[in-house]
Protein backbone atom coordinates (compact mmCIF):
# COMPACT_ATOMS: atom_id res chain seq x y z
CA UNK A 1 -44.29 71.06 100.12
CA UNK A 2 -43.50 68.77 102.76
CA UNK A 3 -39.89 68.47 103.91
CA UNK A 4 -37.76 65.38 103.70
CA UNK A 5 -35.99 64.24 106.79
CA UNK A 6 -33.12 62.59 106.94
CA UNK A 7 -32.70 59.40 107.51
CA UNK A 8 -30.01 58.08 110.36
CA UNK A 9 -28.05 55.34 108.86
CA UNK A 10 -26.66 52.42 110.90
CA UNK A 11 -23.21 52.32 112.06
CA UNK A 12 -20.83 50.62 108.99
CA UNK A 13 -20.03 47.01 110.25
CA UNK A 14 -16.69 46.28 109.32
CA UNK A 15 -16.26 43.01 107.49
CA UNK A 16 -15.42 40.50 109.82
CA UNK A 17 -13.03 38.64 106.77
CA UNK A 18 -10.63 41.42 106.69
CA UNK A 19 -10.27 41.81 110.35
CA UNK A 20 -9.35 38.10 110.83
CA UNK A 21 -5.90 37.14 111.94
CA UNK A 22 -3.94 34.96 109.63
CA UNK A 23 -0.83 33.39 109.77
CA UNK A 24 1.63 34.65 107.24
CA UNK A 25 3.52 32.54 105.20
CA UNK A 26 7.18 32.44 105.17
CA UNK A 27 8.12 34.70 102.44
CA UNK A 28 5.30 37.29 103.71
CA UNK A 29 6.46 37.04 107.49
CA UNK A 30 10.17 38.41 106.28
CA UNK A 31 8.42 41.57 106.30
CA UNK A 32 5.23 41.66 108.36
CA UNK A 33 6.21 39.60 111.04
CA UNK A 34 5.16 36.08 111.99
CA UNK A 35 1.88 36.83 114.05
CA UNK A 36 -0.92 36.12 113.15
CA UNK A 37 -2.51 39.82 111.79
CA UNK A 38 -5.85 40.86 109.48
CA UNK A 39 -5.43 41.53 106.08
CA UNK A 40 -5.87 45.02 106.96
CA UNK A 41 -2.51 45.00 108.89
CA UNK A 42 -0.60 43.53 105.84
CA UNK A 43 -1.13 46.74 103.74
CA UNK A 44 0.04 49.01 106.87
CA UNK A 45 2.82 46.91 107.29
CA UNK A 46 3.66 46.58 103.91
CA UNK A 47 3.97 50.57 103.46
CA UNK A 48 6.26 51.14 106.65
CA UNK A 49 8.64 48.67 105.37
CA UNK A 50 8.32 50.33 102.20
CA UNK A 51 9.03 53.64 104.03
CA UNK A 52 11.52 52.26 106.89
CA UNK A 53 13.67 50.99 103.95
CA UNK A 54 13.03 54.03 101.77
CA UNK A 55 12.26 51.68 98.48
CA UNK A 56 9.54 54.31 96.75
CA UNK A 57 11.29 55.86 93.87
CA UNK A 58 11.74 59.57 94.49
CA UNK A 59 10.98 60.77 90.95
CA UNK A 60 7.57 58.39 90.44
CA UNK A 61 6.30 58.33 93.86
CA UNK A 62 3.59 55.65 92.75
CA UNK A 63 6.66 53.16 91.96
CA UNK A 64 8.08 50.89 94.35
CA UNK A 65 11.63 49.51 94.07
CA UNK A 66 11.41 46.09 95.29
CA UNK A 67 14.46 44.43 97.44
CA UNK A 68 14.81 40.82 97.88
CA UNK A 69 12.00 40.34 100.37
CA UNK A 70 9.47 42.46 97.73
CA UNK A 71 10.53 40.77 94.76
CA UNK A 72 9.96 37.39 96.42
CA UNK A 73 5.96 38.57 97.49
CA UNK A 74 5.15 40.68 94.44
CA UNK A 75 7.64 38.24 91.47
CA UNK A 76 8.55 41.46 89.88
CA UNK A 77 11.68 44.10 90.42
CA UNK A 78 9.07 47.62 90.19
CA UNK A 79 6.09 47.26 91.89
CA UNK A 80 3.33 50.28 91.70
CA UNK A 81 1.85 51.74 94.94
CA UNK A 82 -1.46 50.50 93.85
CA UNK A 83 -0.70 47.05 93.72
CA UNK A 84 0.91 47.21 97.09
CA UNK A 85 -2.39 47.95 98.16
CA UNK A 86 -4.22 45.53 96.56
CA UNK A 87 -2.12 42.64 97.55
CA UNK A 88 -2.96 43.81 101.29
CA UNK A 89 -5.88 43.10 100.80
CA UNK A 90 -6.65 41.01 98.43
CA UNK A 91 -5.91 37.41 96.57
CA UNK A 92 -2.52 37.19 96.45
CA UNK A 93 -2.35 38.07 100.31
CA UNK A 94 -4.90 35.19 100.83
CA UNK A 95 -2.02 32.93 98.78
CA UNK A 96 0.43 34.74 100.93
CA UNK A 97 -1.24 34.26 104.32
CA UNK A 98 -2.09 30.37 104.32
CA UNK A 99 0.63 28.48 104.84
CA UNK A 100 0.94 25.60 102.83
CA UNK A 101 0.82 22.71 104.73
């Protein structure tokens, strides 16, 4: 039998959407900053304020206890860690990052 051989894959791209800068909007730039930063950046940022501020719950690690600047982002008083990630990165943070003009 003949052997297979392995095929070398190409580098992964990363996706040039994510890695665009966007200006956050007001409520967002209470807690990222008001630079201009990637999508990607939100959801780091998001999780050391989360940390800095020490708003995960102790007992449920995958719930977040929002503060004033969370509960204005996310509508909501509990947030789960999941969502936090999701919002990084995806349609709400778009809502989030364009300013309305």
């Amino acid at each position: 039998m003949a052997k297979k051989t392995a095929k070398k894959s190409a580098a992964r791209k990363p996706n040039a959407a994510f890695m665009k800068p966007m200006q956050p909007s007001a409520a967002l730039s209470e807690v990222v900053g008001s630079k201009p930063i990637p999508r990607t950046e939100v959801t780091k940022k998001l999780w050391a304020y989360i940390k800095k501020n020490n708003l995960q719950d102790a007992k449920n690690r995958r719930s977040i206890k929002a503060d004033e600047r969370l509960k204005a982002l996310f509508g909501k008083s509990r947030v789960r860690g999941s969502d936090v990630d999701d919002f990084g990165v995806g349609l709400e943070a778009l809502a989030q990052l364009y300013k309305k003009l």
